[in-house]
Protein backbone atom coordinates (compact mmCIF):
# COMPACT_ATOMS: atom_id res chain seq x y z
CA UNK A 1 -20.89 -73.27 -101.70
CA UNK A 2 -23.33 -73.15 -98.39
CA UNK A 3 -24.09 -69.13 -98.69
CA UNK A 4 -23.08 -66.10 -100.07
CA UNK A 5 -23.70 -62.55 -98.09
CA UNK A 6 -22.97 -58.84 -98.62
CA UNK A 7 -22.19 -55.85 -97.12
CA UNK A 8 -21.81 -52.49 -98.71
CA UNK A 9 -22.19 -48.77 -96.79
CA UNK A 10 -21.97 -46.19 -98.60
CA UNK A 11 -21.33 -42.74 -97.33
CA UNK A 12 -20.41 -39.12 -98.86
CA UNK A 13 -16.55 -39.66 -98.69
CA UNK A 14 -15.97 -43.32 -98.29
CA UNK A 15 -17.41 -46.73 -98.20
CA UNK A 16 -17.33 -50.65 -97.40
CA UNK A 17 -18.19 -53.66 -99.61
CA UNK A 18 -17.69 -57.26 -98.31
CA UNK A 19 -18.52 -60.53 -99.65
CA UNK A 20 -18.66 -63.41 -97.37
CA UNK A 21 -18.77 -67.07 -98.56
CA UNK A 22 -19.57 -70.25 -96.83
CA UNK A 23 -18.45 -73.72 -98.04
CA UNK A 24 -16.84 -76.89 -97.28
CA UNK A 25 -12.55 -76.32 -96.32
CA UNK A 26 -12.37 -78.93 -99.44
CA UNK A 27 -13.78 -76.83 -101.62
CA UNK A 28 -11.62 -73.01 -100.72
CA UNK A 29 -9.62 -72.74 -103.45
CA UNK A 30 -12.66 -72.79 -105.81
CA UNK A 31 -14.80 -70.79 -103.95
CA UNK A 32 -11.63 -68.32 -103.72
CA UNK A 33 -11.01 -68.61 -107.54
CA UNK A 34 -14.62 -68.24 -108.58
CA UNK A 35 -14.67 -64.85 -106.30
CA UNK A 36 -11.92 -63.32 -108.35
CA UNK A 37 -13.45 -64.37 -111.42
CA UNK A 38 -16.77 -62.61 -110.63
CA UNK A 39 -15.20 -59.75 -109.27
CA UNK A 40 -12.94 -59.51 -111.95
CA UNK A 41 -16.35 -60.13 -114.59
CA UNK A 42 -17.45 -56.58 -113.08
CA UNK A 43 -15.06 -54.95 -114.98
CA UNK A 44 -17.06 -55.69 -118.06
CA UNK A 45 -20.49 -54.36 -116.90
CA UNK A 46 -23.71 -55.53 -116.59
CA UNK A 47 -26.82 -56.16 -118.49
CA UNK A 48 -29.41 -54.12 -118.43
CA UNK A 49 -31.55 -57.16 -117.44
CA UNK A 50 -28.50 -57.71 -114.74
CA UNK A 51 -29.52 -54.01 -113.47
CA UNK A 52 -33.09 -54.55 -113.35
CA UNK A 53 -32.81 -57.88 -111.29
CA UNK A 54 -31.03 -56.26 -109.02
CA UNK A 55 -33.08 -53.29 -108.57
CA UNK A 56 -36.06 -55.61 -107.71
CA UNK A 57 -34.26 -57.96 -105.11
CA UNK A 58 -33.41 -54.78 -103.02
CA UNK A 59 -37.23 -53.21 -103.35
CA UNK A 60 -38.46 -56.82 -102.27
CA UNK A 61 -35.86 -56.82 -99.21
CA UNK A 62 -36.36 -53.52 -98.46
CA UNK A 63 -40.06 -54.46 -98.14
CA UNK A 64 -39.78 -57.77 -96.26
CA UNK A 65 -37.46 -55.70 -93.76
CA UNK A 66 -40.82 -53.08 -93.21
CA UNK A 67 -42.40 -56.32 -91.43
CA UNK A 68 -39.85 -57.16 -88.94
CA UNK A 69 -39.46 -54.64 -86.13
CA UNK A 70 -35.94 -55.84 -85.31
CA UNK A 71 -35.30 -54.76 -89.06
CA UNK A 72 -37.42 -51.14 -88.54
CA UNK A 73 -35.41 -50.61 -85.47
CA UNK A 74 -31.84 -51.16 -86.50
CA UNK A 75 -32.78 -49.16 -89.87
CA UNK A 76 -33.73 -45.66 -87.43
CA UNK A 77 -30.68 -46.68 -85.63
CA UNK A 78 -28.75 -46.42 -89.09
CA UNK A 79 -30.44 -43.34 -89.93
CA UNK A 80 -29.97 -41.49 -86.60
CA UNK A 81 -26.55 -42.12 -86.98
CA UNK A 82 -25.96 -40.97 -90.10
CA UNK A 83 -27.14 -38.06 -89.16
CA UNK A 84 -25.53 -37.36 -86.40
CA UNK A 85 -21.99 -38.22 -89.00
CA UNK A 86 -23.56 -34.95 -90.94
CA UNK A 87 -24.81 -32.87 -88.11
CA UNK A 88 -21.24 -33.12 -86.60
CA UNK A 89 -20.60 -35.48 -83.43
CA UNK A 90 -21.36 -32.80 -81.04
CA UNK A 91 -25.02 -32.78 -81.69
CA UNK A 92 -27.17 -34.10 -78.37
CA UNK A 93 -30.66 -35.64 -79.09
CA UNK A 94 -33.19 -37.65 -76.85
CA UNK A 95 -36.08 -39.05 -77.33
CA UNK A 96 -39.36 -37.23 -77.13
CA UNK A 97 -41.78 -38.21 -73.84
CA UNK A 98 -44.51 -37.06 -75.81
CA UNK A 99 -44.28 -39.80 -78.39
CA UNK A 100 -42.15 -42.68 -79.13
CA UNK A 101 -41.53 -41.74 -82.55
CA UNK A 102 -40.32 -38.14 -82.44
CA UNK A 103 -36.67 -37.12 -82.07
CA UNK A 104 -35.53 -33.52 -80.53
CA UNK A 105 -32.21 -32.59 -82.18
C-alpha cells in the first residue's frame, strides 16, 4: 500500500465518505480485502484512545491548512457555499469593494 486518502462531507440531510487506496495491481485483492475488514472492524467501535487520536490529527490539519492560502481560500469557498445550500439557491452575493474580506448577502 502507496497511500491511503479520505473524503467525507457532511451536510444536514445527507453525506459522502470515500476511501481511496494506492498500491501495486499485484497487490488489489489485499488491499481490497483489508478495506472490508476495517470497514467491517467499525462495527465494533472504537477506543476511546482511537477517538482521541483522531480528534488531534484533524486539530493539527486543520491548523497546518490556516498556513496555506490555497487551503484558506478553498475553505471560504466551502463555507460560502454552504451557505448559499441554507440560504436557498436564489440568494445573490458579491464581494465588497470596500474590503476583500467582507461579503454582502
Amino acid at each position: 500500500m502507496e497511500s491511503v486518502t479520505t473524503t467525507n462531507s457532511h451536510f444536514t440531510d445527507s453525506g459522502l465518505f470515500g476511501l481511496s487506496i494506492v498500491g501495486s495491481r499485484d497487490a488489489a485483492g489485499d488491499l481490497g480485502k483489508v478495506l472490508v475488514e476495517e470497514l467491517a472492524g467499525l462495527k465494533k467501535g472504537i477506543t476511546d484512545e482511537e477517538l482521541q487520536r483522531a480528534k488531534n490529527i484533524l486539530k493539527i490539519n486543520i491548523l497546518l491548512a490556516l498556513e496555506r492560502q490555497s487551503d484558506r481560500l478553498e475553505e471560504i469557498v466551502k463555507n460560502v457555499r454552504t451557505l448559499i445550500c441554507i440560504r436557498g439557491s436564489s440568494t445573490r452575493y458579491s464581494a465588497s469593494s470596500s474590503s476583500r474580506n467582507t461579503w454582502r448577502w
